[in-house]
Protein backbone atom coordinates (compact mmCIF):
# COMPACT_ATOMS: atom_id res chain seq x y z
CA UNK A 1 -54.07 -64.62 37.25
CA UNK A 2 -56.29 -61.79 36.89
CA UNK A 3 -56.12 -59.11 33.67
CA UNK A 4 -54.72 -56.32 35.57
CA UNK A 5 -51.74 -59.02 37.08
CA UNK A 6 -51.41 -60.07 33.14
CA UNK A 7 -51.49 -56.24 32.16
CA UNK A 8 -47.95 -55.34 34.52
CA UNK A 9 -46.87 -58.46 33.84
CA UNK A 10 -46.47 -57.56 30.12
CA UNK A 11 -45.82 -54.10 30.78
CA UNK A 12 -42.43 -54.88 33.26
CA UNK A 13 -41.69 -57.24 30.25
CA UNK A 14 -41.83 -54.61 27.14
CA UNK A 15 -40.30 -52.19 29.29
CA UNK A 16 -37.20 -54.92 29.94
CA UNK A 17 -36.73 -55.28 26.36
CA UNK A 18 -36.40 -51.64 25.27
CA UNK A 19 -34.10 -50.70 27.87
CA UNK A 20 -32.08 -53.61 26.78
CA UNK A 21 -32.42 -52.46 23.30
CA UNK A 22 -31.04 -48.78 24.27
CA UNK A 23 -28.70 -50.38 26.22
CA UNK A 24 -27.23 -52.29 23.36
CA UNK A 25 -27.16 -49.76 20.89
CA UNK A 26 -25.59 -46.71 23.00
CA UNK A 27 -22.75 -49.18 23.42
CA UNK A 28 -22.44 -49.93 19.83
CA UNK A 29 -22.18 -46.02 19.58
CA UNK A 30 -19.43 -45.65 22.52
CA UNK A 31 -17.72 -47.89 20.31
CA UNK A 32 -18.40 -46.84 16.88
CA UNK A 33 -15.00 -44.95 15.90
CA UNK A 34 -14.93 -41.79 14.09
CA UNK A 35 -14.20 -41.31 10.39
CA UNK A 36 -11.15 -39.24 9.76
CA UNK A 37 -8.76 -38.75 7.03
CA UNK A 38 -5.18 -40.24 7.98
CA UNK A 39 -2.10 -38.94 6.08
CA UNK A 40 1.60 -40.12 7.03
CA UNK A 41 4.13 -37.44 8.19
CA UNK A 42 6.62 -36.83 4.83
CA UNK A 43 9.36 -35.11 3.08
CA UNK A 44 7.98 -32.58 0.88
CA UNK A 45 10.06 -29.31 -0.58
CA UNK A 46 7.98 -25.90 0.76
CA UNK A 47 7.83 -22.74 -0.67
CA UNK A 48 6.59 -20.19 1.70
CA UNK A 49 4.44 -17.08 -0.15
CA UNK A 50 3.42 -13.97 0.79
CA UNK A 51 0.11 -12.85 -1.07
CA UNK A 52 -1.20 -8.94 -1.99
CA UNK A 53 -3.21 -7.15 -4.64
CA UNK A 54 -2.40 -3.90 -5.50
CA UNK A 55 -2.57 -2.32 -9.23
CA UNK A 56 0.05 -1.67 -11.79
CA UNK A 57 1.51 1.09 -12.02
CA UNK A 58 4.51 3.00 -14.73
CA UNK A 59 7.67 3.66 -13.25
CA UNK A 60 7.46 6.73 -14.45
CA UNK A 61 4.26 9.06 -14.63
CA UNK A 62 3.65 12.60 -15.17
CA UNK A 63 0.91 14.66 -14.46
CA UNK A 64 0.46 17.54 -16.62
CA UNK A 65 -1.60 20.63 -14.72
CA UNK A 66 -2.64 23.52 -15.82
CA UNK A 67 -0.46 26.98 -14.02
CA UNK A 68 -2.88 29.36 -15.73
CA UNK A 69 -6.10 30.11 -16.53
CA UNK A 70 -7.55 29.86 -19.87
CA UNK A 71 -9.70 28.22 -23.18
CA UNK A 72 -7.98 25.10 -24.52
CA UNK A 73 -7.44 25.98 -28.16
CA UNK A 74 -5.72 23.65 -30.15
CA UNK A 75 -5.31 19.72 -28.77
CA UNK A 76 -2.38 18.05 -30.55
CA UNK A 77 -2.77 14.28 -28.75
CA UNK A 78 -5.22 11.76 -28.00
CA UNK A 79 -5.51 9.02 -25.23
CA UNK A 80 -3.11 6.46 -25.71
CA UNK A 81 -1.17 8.61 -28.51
CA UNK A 82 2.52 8.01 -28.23
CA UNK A 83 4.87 11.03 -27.32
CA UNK A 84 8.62 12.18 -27.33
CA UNK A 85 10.06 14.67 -24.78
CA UNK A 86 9.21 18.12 -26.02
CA UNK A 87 6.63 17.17 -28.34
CA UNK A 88 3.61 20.08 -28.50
CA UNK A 89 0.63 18.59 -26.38
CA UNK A 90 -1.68 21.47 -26.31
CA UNK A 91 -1.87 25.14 -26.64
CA UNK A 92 -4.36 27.49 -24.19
CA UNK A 93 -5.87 30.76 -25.67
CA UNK A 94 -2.30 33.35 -25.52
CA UNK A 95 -4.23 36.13 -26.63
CA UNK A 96 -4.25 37.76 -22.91
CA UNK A 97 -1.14 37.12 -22.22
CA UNK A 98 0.47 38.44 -25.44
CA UNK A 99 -1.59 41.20 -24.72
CA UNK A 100 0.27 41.65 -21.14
CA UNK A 101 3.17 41.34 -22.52
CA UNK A 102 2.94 43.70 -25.00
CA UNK A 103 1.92 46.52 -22.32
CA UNK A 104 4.83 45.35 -19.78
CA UNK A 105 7.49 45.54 -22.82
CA UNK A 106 6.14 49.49 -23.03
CA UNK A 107 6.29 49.94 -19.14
CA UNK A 108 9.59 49.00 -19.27
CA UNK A 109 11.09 51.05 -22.22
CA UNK A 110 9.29 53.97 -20.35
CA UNK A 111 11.18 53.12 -17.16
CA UNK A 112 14.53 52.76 -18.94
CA UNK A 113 13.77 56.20 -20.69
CA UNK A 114 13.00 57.69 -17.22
CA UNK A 115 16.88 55.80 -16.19
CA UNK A 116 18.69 57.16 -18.61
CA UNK A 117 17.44 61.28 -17.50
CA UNK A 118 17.95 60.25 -13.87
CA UNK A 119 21.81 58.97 -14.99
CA UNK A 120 22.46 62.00 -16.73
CA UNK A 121 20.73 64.38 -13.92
CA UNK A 122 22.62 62.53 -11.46
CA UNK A 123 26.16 63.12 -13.31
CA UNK A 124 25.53 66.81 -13.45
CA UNK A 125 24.81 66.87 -10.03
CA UNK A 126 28.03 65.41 -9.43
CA UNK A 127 30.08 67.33 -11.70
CA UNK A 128 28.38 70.77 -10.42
CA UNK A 129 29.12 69.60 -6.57
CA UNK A 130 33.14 68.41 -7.78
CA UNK A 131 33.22 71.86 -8.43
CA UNK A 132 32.07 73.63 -5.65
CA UNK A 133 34.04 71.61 -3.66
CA UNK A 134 37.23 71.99 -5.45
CA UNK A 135 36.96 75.87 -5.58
CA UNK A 136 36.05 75.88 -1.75
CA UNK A 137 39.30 73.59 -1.43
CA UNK A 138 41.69 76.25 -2.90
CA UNK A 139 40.27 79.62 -1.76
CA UNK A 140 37.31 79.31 0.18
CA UNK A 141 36.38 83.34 -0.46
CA UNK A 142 35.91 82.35 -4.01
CA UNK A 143 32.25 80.49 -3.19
CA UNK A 144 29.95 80.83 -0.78
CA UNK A 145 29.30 77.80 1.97
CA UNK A 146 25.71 77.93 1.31
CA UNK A 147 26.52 77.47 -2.46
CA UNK A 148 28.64 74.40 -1.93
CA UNK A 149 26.35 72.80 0.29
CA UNK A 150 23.57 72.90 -1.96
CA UNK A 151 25.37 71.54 -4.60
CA UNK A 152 25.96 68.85 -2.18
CA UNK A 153 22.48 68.33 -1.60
CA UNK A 154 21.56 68.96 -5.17
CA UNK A 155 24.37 65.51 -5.91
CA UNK A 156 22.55 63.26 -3.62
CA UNK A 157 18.94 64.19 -4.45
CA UNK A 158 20.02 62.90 -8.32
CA UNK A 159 21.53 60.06 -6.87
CA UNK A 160 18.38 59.43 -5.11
CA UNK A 161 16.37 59.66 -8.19
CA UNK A 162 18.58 57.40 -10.50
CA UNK A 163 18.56 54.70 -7.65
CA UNK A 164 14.49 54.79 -7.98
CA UNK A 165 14.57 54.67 -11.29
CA UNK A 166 16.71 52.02 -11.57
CA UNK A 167 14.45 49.87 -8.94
CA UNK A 168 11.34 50.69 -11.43
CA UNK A 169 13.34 49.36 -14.28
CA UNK A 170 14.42 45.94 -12.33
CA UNK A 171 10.43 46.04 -11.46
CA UNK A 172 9.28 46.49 -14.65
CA UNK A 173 12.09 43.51 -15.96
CA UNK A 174 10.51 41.61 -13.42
CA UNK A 175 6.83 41.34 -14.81
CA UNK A 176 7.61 41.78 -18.25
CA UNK A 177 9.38 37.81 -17.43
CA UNK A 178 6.86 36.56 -15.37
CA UNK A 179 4.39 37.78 -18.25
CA UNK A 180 6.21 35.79 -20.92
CA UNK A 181 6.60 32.95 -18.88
CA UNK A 182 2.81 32.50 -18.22
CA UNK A 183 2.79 33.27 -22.31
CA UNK A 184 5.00 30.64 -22.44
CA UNK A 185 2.79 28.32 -20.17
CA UNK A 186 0.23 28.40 -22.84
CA UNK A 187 2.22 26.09 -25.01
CA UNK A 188 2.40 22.60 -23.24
CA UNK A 189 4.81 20.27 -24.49
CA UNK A 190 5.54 16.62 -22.78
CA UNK A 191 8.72 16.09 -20.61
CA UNK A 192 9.19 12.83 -20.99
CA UNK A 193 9.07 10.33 -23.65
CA UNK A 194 5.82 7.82 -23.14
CA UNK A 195 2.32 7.33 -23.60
CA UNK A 196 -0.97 10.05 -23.05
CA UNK A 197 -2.69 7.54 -20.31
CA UNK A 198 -5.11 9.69 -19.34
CA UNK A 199 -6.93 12.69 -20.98
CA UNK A 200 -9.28 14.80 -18.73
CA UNK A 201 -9.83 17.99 -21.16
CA UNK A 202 -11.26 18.42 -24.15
CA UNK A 203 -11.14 21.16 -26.85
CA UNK A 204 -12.76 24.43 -25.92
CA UNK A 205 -12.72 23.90 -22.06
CA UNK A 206 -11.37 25.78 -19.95
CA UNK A 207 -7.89 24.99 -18.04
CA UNK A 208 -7.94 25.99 -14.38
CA UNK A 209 -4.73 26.04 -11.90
CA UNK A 210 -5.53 23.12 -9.32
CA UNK A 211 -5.09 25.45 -6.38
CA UNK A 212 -6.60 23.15 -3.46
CA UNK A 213 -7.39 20.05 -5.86
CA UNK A 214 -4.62 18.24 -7.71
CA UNK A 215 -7.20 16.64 -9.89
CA UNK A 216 -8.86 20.02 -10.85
CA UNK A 217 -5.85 21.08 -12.80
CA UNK A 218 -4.82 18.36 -14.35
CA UNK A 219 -5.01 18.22 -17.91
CA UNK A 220 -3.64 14.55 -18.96
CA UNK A 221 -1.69 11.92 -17.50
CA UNK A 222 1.92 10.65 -19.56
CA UNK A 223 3.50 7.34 -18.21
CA UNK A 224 6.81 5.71 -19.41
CA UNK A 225 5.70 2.04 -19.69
CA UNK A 226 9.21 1.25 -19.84
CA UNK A 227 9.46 -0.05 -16.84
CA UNK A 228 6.49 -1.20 -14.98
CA UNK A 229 5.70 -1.62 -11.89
CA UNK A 230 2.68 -3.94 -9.65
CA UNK A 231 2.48 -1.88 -6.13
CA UNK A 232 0.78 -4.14 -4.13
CA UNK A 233 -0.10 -3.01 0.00
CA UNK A 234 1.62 -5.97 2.15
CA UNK A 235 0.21 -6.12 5.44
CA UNK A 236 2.65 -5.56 8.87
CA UNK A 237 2.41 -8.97 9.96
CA UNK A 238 3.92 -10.22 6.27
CA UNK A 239 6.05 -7.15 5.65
CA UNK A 240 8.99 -8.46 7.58
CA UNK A 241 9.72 -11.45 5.77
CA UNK A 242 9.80 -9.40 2.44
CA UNK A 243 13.79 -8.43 0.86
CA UNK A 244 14.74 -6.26 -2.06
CA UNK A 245 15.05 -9.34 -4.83
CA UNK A 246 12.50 -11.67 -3.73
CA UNK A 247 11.45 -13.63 -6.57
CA UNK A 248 7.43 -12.56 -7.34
CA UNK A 249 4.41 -14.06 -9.37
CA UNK A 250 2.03 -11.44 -10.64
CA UNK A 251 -1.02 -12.31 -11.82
CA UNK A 252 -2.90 -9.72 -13.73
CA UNK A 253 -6.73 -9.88 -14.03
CA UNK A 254 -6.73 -8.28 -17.86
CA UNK A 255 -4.46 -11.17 -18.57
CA UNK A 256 -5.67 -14.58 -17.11
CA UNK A 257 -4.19 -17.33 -17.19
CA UNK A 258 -1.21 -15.88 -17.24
CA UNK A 259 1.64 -15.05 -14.86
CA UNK A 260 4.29 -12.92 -15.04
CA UNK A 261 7.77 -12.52 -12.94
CA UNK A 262 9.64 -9.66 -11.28
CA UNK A 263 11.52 -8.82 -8.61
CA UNK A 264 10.89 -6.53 -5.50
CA UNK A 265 12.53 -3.43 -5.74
CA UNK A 266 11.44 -1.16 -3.25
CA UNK A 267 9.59 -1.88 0.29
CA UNK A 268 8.08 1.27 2.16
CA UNK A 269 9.24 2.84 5.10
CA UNK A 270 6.15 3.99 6.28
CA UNK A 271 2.98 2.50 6.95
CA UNK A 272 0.17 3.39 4.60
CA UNK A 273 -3.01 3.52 7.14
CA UNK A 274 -6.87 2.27 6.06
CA UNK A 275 -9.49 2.48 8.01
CA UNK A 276 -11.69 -1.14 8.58
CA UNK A 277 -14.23 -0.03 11.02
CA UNK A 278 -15.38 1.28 13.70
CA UNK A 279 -17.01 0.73 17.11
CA UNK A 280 -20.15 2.42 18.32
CA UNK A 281 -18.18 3.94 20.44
CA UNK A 282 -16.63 5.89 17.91
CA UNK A 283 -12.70 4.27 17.91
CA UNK A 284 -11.35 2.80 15.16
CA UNK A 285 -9.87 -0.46 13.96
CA UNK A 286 -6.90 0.33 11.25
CA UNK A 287 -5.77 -2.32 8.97
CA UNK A 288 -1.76 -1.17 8.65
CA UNK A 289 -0.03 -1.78 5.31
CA UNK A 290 2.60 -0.94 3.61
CA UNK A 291 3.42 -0.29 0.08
CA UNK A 292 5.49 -3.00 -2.25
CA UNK A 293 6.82 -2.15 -5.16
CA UNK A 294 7.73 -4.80 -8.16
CA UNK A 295 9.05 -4.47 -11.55
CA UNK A 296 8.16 -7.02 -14.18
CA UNK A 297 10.43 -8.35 -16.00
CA UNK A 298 8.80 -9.11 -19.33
CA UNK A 299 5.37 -7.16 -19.01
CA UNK A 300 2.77 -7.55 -22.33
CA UNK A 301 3.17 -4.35 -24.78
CA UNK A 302 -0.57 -4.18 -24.16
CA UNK A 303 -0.32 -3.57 -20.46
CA UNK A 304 -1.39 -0.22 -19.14
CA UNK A 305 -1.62 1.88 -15.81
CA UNK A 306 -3.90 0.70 -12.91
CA UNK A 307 -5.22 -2.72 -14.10
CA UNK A 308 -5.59 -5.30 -10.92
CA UNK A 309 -2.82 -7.31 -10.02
CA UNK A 310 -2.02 -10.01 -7.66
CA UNK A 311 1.40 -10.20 -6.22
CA UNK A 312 2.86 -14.35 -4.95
CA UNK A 313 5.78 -13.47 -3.46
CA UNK A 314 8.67 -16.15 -2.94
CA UNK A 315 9.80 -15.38 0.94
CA UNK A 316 11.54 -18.95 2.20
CA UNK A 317 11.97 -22.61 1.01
CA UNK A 318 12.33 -26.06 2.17
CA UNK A 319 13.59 -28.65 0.53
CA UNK A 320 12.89 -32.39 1.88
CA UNK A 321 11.08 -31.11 5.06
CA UNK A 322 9.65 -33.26 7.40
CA UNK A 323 5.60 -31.64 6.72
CA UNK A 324 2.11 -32.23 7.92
CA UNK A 325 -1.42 -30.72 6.47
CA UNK A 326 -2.46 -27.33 7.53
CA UNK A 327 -5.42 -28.38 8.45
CA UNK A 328 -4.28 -31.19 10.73
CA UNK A 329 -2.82 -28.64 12.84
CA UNK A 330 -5.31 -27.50 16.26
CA UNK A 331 -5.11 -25.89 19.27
CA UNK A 332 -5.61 -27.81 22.77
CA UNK A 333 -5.43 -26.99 26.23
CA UNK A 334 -2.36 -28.36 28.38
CA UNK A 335 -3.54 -30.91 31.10
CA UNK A 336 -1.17 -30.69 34.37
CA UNK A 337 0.19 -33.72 35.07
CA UNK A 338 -0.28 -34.97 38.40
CA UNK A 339 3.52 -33.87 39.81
CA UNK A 340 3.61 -30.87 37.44
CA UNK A 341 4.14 -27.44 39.65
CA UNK A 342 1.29 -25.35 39.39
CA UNK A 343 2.09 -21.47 38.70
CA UNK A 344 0.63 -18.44 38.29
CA UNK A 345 -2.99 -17.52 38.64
CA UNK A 346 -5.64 -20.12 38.45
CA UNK A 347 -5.22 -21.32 41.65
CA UNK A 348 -8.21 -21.42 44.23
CA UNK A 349 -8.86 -17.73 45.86
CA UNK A 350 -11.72 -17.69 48.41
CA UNK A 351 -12.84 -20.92 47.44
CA UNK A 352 -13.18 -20.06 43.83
CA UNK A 353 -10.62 -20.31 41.13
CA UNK A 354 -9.53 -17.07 39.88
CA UNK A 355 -9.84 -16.79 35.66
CA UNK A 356 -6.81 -16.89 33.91
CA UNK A 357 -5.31 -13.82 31.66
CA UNK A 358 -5.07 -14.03 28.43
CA UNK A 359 -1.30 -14.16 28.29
CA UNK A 360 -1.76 -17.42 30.65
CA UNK A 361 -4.03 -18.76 28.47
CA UNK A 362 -2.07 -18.29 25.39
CA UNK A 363 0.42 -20.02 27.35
CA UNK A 364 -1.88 -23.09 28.47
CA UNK A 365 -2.68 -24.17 24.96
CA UNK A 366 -0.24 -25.67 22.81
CA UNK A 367 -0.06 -26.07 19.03
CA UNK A 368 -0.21 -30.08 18.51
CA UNK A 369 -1.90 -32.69 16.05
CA UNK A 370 -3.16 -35.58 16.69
CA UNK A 371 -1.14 -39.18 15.90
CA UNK A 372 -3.08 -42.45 15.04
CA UNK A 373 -2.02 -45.66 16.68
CA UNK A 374 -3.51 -48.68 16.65
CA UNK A 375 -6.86 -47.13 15.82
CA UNK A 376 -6.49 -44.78 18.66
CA UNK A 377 -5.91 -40.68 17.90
CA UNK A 378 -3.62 -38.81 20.67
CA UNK A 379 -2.76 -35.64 20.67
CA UNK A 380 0.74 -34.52 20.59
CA UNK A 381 2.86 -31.04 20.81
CA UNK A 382 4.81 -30.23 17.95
CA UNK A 383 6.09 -27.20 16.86
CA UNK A 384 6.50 -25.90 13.36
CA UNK A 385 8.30 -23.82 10.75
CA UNK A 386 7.16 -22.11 7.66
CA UNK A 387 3.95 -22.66 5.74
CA UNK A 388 3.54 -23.49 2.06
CA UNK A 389 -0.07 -24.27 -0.04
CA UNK A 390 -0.95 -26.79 1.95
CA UNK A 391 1.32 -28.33 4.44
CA UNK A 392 3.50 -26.84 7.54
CA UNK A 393 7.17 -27.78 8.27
CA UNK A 394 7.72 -29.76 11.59
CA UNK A 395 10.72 -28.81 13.31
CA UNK A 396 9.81 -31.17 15.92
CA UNK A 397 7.20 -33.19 17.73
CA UNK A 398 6.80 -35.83 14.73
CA UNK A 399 8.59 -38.63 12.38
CA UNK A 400 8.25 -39.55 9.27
CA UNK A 401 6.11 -42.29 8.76
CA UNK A 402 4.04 -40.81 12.13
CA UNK A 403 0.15 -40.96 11.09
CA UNK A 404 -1.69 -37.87 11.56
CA UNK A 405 -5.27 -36.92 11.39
CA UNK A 406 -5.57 -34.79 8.33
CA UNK A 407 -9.06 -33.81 7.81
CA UNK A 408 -12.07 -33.05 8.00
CA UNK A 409 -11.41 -29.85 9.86
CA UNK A 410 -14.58 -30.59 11.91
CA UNK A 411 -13.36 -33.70 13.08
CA UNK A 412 -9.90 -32.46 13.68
CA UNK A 413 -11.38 -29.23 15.44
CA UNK A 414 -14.01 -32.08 17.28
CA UNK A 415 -11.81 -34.57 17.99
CA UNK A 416 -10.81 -35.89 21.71
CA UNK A 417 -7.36 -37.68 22.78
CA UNK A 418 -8.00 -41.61 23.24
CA UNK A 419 -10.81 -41.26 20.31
CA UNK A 420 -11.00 -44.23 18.21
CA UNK A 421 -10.75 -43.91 14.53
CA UNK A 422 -10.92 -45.05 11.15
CA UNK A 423 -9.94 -44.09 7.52
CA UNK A 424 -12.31 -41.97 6.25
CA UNK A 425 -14.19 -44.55 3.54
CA UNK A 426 -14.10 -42.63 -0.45
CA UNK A 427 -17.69 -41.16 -1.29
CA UNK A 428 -19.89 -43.45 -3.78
CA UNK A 429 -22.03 -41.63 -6.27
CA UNK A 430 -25.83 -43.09 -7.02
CA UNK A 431 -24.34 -45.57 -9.69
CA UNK A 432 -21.83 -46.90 -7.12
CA UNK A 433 -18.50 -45.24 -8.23
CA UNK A 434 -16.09 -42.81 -6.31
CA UNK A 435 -16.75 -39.85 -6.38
CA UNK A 436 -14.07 -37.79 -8.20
């Protein structure tokens, strides 16, 4: 045999081999089955929770503003001081304002002075026309028409008179009070009983009327920790399954490790609108939510306004439901059977098989999990009920006792009906032990 004969020769032979080789091990791997984590379909008791942060909030909360303008002179509180209704808060410089009222006070003594000459000029008037008119009544020769008439005239002119006068009086009245009440306004008291939360303004500065700005007049903040409240935004897909007296878990982030429990007491109306984003086309996506109110129950004396909170709230629970892992819950595409009608659009056009909406797709997939038997994972439909921590209620589709894959979600997500699989083995650390 010559060397090139013994060269193929050997070549045909090596070649034989590997392809056996590959052969042999890609069948190994058809038939290697998959590690997954298996859990058995029980009875569990599920609490279904809805879950928003917010801040808290008094019940009751009053901003004090400034109406007028003026130097703070005298400061009676301090943030966090506790108040009673009508206790002095602060006083603003009166001097002006006495100074107004002072004047108006003389503007209207003047105007009363000037009422008092019109009364009596209008009496006279009246007496010198009763007169005229009497004598014309009994003998008209007596007086002359021209004198009656301008005794007439003479009447109503003084009546004419007094009626101004009496409007500059009432005017004068008028900003004499609206000059002690902004005197007044320089003496701020609180009007309700609680705690100075916030203090914007110090001694010396000068109080401005927040004409276009809420926040430019305000002068300090008194809340009536009381009653307090967590307002937490809910969003509209959760809103619905929220009552008035909804048991609630609030956990507040000055206070960890601890929760505390109230009730829901008020649920908005209205939808309180945030913007999320926004395309390059210039539209917007809006995240809608809506404001939750709940009281505490027992809050700490050391709690104050708008500290973060986080709001559990209690909406629905199970008790011995039938329940599977969350996470061993996919999404998979319905196969036709082979005598299942076909409807709708998806069906060939021109050859070609027209795409299907998304309302039609929707409708093609179906919620299912997938159920172990004899080694061998197949999906099944089920559909479910409310959702706790960790685990969904089956309302139908399952057993207990059923085997389901539970994990990991890659797998589950990965995962084909007819796969074979195993228990997923426990993880070993270095030394040889599980891994905890």
């Amino acid at each position: 045999m010559s060397r090139r004969a013994k060269w193929t020769l050997g070549l045909t032979i090596l070649v034989a081999v590997f392809g056996g080789l590959f052969a042999l091990s890609a069948a190994k791997k058809s038939s290697r089955a998959t590690e997954v984590k298996l859990e058995p379909v029980a009875e569990r008791n599920l609490v279904a929770t809805v879950t928003a942060s917010g801040r808290i909030e008094a019940k009751t909360k009053v901003d004090i503003s400034a109406d007028i303008t003026g130097r703070i002179t005298e400061l009676a509180v301090k943030e966090g001081d506790l108040v009673k209704k009508g206790q002095f808060l602060l006083l603003i410089d009166p001097a002006q304002y006495l100074s107004v009222v002072s004047r108006l006070q003389g503007q209207v003594a003047s105007a009363e002075a000037g009422l008092a000459q019109a009364r009596t000029n209008r009496d006279q008037a009246r007496r010198g026309r009763d007169r005229s008119v009497e004598i014309q009544r009994v003998n008209a020769e007596l007086i002359a028409r021209e004198t009656v008439e301008q005794a007439i005239q003479a009447f109503e002119v003084a009546e004419a008179n007094f009626r101004a006068a009496q409007a500059g009086v009432d005017q004068a009245r008028a900003a004499l009070a609206e000059a002690k009440s902004n005197l007044a306004k320089t003496r701020l008291v609180s009007p309700i009983d609680g705690r100075v939360v916030r203090l914007a303004v110090e001694e010396g500065e000068v109080a401005v009327p927040g004409t276009f700005s809420r926040e430019t007049g305000l002068l300090m903040t008194v809340a009536d920790l009381s009653v307090v409240l967590a307002k937490v935004q809910v969003d509209e897909t959760d809103v619905v399954r929220l009552h008035l007296g909804d048991s609630v878990s609030v956990s507040i982030d000055a206070f960890p490790d601890t929760s505390f429990v109230g009730r829901i007491t008020k649920v908005s109306q209205s939808a309180k609108l945030g913007q999320t984003g926004a395309a390059s086309g210039g539209s917007t996506d809006r995240a809608v939510d809506f404001d939750v109110e709940i009281t505490l129950d027992q809050p700490p004396a050391s709690i104050r306004p708008d500290l973060s909170a986080t709001a559990r709230i209690v909406t629905e629970t199970r008790t011995k439901a039938l329940a599977i892992p969350i996470i061993a819950l996919t999404v998979r595409e319905h196969e036709t059977l082979p005598n299942e009608v076909k409807t709708g659009t998806g069906t060939p056009i021109g050859g070609t098989t027209a795409p299907l909406t998304a309302s039609e797709r929707k409708e093609k997939e179906r919620e299912g999990v997938f159920v172990v038997k004899q080694g061998v994972a197949m999906f099944r439909p089920v559909r479910v009920g409310i959702a706790g921590e960790e685990h969904f209620e089956v309302i139908e589709g399952l057993r207990a006792g059923d085997t389901v894959v539970a994990g990991p979600y890659q797998a589950v997500r990965d995962l084909k009906d007819s796969t074979k699989v195993r228990q997923q083995r426990d993880l070993k650390t270095p030394g040889g032990k599980a891994a905890p």
